[in-house]
PDB file of N, CA and C in Angstrom:
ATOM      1  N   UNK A   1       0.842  -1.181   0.000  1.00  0.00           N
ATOM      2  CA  UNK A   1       0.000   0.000   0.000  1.00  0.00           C
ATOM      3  C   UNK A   1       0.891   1.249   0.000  1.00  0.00           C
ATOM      4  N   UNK A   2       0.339   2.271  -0.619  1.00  0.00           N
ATOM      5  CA  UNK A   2       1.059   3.278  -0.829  1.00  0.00           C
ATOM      6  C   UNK A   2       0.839   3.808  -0.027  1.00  0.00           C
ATOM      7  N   UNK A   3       2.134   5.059   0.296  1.00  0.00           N
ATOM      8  CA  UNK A   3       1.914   6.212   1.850  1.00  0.00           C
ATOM      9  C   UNK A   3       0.965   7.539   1.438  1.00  0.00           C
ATOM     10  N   UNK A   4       0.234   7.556   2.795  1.00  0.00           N
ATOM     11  CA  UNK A   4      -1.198   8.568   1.945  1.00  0.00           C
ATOM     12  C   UNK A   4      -0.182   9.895   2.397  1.00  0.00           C
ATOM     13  N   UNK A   5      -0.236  10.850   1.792  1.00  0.00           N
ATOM     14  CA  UNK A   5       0.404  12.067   1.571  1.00  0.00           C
ATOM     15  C   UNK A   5      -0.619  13.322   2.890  1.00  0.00           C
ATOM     16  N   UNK A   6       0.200  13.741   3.337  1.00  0.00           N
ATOM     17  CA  UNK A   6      -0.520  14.920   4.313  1.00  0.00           C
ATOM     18  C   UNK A   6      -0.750  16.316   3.735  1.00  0.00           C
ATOM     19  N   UNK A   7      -1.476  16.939   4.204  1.00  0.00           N
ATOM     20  CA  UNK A   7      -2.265  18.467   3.462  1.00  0.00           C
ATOM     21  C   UNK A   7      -1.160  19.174   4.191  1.00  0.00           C
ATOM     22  N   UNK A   8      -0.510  19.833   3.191  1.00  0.00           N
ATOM     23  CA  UNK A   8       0.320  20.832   3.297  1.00  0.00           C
ATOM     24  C   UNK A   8      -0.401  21.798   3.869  1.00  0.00           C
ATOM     25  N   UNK A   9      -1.653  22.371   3.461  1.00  0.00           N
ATOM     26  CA  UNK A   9      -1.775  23.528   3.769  1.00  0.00           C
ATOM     27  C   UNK A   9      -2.803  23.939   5.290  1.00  0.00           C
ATOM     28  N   UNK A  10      -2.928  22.348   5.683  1.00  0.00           N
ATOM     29  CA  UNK A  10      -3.501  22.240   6.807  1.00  0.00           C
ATOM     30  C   UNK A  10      -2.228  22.272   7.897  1.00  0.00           C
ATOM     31  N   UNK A  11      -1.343  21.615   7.942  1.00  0.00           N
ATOM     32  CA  UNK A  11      -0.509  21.558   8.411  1.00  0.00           C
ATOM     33  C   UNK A  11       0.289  23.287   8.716  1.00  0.00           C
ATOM     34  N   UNK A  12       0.139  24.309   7.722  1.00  0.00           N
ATOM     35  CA  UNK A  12       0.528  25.186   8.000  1.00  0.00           C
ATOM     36  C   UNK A  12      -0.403  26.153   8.754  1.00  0.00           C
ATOM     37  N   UNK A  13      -1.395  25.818   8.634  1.00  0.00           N
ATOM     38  CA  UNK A  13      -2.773  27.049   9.313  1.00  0.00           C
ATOM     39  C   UNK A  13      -3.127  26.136  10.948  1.00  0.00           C
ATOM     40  N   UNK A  14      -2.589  25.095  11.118  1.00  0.00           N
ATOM     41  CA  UNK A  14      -3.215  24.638  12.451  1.00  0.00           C
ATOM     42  C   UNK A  14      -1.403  24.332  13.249  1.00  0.00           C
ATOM     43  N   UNK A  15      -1.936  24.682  14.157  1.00  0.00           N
ATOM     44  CA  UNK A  15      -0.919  24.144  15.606  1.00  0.00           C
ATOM     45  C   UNK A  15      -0.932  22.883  16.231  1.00  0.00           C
ATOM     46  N   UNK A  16      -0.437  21.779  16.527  1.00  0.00           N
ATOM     47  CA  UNK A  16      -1.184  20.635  16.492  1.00  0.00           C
ATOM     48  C   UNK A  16       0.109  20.678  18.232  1.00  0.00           C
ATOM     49  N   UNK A  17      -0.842  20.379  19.422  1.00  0.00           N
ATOM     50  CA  UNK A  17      -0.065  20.418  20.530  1.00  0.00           C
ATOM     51  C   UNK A  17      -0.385  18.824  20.908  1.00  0.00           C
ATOM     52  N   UNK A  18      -1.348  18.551  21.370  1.00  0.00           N
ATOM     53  CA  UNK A  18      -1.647  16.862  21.642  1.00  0.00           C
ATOM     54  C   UNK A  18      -2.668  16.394  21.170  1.00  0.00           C
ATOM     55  N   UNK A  19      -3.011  15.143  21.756  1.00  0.00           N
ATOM     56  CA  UNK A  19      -3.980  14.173  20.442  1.00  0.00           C
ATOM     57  C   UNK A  19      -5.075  15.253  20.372  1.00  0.00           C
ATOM     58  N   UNK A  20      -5.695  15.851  21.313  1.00  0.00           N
ATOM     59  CA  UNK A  20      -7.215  16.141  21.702  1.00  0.00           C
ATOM     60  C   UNK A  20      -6.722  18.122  21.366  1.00  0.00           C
ATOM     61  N   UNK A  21      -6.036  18.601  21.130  1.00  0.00           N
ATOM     62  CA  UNK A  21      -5.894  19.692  20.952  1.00  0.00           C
ATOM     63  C   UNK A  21      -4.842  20.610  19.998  1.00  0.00           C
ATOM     64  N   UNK A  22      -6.081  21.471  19.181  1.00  0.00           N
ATOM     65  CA  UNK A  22      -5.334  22.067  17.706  1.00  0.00           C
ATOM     66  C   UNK A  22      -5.540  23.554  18.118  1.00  0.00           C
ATOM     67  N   UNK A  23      -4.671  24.263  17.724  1.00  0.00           N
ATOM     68  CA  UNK A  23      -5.255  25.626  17.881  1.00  0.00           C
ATOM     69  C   UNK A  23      -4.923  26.210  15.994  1.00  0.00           C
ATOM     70  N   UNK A  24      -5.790  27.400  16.489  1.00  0.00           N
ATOM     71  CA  UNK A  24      -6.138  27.877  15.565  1.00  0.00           C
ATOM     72  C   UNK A  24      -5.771  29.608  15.282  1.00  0.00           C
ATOM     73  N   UNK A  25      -5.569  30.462  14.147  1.00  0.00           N
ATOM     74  CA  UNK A  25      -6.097  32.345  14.273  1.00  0.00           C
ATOM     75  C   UNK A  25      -7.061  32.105  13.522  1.00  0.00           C
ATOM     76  N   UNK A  26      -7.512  33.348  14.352  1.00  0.00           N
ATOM     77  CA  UNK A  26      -8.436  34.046  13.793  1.00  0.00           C
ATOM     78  C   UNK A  26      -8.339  34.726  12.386  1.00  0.00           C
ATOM     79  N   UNK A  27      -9.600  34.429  11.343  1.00  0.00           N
ATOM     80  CA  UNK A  27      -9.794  35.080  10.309  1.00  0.00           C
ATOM     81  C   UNK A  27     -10.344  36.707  10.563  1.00  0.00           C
ATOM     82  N   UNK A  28      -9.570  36.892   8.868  1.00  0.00           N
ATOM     83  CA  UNK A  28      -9.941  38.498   8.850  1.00  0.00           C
ATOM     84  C   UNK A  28      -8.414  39.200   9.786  1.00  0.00           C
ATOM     85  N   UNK A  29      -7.624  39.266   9.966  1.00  0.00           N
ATOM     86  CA  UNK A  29      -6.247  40.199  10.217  1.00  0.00           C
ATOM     87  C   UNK A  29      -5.434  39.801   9.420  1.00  0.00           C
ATOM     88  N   UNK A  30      -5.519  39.569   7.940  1.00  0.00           N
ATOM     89  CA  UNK A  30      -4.771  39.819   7.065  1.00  0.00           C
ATOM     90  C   UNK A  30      -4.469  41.242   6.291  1.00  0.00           C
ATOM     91  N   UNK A  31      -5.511  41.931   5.758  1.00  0.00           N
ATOM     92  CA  UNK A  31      -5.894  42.609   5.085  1.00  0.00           C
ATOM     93  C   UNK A  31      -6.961  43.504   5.403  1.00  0.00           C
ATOM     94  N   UNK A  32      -7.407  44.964   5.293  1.00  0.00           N
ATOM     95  CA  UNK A  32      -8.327  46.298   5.182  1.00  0.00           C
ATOM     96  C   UNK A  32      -8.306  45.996   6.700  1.00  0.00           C
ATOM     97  N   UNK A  33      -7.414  46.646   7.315  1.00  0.00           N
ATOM     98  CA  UNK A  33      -7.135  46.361   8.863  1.00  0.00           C
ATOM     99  C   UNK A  33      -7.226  48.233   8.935  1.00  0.00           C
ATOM    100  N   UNK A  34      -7.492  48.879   8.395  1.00  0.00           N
ATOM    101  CA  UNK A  34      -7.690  50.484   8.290  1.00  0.00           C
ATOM    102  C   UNK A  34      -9.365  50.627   9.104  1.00  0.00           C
ATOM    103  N   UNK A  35      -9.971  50.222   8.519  1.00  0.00           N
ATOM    104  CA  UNK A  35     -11.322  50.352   8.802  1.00  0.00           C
ATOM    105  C   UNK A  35     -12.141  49.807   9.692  1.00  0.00           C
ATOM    106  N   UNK A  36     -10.967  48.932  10.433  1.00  0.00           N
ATOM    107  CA  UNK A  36     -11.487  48.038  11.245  1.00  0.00           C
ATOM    108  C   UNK A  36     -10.914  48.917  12.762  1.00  0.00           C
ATOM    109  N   UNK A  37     -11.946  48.479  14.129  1.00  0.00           N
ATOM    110  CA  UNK A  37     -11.329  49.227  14.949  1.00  0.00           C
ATOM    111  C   UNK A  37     -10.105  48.873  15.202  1.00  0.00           C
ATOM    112  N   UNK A  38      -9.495  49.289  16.120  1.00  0.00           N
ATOM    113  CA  UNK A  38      -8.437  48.433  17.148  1.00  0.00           C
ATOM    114  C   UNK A  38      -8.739  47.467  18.255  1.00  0.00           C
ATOM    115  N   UNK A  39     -10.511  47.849  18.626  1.00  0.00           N
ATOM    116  CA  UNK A  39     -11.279  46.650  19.785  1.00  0.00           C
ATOM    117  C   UNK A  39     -11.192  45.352  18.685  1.00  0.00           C
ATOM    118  N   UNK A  40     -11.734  45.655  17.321  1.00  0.00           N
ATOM    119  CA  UNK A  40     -11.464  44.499  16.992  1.00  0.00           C
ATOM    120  C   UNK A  40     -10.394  43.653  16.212  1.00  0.00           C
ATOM    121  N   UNK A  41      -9.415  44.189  16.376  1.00  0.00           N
ATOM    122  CA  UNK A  41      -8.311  44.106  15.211  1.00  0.00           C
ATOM    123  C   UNK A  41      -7.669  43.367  16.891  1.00  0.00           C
ATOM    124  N   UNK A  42      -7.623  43.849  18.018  1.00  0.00           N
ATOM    125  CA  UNK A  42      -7.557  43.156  19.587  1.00  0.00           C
ATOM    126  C   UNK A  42      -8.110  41.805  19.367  1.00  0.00           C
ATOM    127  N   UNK A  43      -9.292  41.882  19.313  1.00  0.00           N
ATOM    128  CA  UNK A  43      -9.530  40.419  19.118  1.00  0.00           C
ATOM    129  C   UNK A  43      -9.394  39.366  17.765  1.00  0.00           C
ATOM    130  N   UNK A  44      -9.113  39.921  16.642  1.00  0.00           N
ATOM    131  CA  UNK A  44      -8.845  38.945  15.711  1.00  0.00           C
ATOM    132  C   UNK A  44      -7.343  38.249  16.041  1.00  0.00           C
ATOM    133  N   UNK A  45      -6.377  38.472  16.722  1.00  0.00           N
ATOM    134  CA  UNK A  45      -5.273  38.692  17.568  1.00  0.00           C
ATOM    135  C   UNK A  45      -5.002  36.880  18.157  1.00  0.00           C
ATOM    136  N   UNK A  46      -6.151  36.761  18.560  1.00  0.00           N
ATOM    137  CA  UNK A  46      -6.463  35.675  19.817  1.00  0.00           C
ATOM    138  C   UNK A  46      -6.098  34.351  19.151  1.00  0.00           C
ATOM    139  N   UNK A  47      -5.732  33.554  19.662  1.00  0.00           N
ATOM    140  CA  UNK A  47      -5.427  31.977  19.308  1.00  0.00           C
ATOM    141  C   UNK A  47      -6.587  30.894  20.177  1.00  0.00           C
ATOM    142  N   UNK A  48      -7.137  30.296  19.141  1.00  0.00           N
ATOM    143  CA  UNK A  48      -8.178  29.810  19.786  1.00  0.00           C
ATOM    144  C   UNK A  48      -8.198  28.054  19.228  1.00  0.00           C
ATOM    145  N   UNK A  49      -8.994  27.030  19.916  1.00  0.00           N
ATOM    146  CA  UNK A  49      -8.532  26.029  20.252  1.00  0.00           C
ATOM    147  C   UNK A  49     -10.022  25.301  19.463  1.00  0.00           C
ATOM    148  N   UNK A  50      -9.937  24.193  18.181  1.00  0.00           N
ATOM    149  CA  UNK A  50     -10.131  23.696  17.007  1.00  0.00           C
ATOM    150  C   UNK A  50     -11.335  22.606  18.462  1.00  0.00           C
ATOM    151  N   UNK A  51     -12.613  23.007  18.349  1.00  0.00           N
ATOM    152  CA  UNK A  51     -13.893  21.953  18.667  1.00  0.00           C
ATOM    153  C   UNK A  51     -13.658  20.508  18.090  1.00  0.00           C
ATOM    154  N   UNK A  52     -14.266  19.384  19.347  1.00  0.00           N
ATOM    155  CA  UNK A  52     -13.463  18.179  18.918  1.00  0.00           C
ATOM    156  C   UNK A  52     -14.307  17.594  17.942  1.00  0.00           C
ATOM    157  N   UNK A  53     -15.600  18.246  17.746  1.00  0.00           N
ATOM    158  CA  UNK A  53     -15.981  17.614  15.636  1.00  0.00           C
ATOM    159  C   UNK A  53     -15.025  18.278  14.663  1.00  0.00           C
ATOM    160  N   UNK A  54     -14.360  19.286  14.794  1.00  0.00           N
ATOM    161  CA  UNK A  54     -13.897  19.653  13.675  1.00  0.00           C
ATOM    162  C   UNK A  54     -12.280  19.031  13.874  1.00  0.00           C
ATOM    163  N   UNK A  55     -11.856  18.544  15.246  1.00  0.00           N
ATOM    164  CA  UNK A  55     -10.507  17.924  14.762  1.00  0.00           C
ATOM    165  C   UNK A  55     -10.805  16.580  14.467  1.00  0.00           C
ATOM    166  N   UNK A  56     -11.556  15.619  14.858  1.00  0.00           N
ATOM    167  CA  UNK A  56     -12.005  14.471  13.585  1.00  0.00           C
ATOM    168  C   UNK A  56     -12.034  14.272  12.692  1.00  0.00           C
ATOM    169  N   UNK A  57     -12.915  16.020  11.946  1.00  0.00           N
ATOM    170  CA  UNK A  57     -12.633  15.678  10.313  1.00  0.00           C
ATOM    171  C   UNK A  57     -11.227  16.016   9.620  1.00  0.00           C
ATOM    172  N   UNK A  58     -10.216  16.448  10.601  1.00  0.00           N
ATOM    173  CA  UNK A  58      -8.768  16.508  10.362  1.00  0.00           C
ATOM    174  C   UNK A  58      -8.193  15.651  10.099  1.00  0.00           C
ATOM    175  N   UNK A  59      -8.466  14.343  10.803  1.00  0.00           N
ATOM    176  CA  UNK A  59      -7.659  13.173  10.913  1.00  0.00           C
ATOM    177  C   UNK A  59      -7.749  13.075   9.627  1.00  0.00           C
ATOM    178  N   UNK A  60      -8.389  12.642   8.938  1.00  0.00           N
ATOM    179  CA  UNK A  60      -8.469  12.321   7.788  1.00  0.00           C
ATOM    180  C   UNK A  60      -7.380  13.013   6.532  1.00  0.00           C
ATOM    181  N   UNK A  61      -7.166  14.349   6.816  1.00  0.00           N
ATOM    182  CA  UNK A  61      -6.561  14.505   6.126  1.00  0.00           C
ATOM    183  C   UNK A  61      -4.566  14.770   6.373  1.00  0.00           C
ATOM    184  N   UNK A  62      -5.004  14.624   7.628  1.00  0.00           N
ATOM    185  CA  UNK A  62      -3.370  14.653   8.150  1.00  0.00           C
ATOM    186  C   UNK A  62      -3.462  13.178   9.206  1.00  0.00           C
ATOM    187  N   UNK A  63      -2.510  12.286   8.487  1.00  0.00           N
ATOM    188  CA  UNK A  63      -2.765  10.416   8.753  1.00  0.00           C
ATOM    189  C   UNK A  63      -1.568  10.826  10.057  1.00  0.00           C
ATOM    190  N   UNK A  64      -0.528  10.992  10.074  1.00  0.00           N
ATOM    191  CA  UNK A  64       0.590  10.604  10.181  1.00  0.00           C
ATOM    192  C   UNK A  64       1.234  11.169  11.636  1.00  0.00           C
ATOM    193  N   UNK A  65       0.195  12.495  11.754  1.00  0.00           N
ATOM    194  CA  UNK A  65       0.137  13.418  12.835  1.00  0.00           C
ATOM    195  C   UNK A  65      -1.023  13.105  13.711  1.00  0.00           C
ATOM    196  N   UNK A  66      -1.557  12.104  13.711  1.00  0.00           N
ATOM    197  CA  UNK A  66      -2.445  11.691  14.542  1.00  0.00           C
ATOM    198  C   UNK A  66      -2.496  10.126  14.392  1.00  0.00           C
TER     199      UNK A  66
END
């Protein structure tokens, strides 16, 4: 059987600390950060931690890291 290949680009947007926990940024502080306040440009800031339905459907695509 061939080796299943891991998502590059998942691998770069998630933090992977232990089995049960991924963190994540926040969308939206890339770009038109002018118009936006600073209360919220504060909170797009935050690192926040991947709900355990949505790291399930991870496994799947990153084998090797879980």
């Amino acid at each position: 059987m061939y080796k299943l290949k891991s998502s590059k680009s998942i691998i770069k947007r998630f933090k992977f600390k232990s089995k049960n926990k991924v963190l994540r940024h926040m969308a939206g502080h890339s770009h038109l950060l002018q118009k936006k306040s600073s209360k919220r440009k504060q909170k797009l800031r935050r690192v926040l931690s991947l709900k355990q339905c949505d790291i399930s459907n991870l496994k799947f695509k990153i084998p090797y890291i879980y």
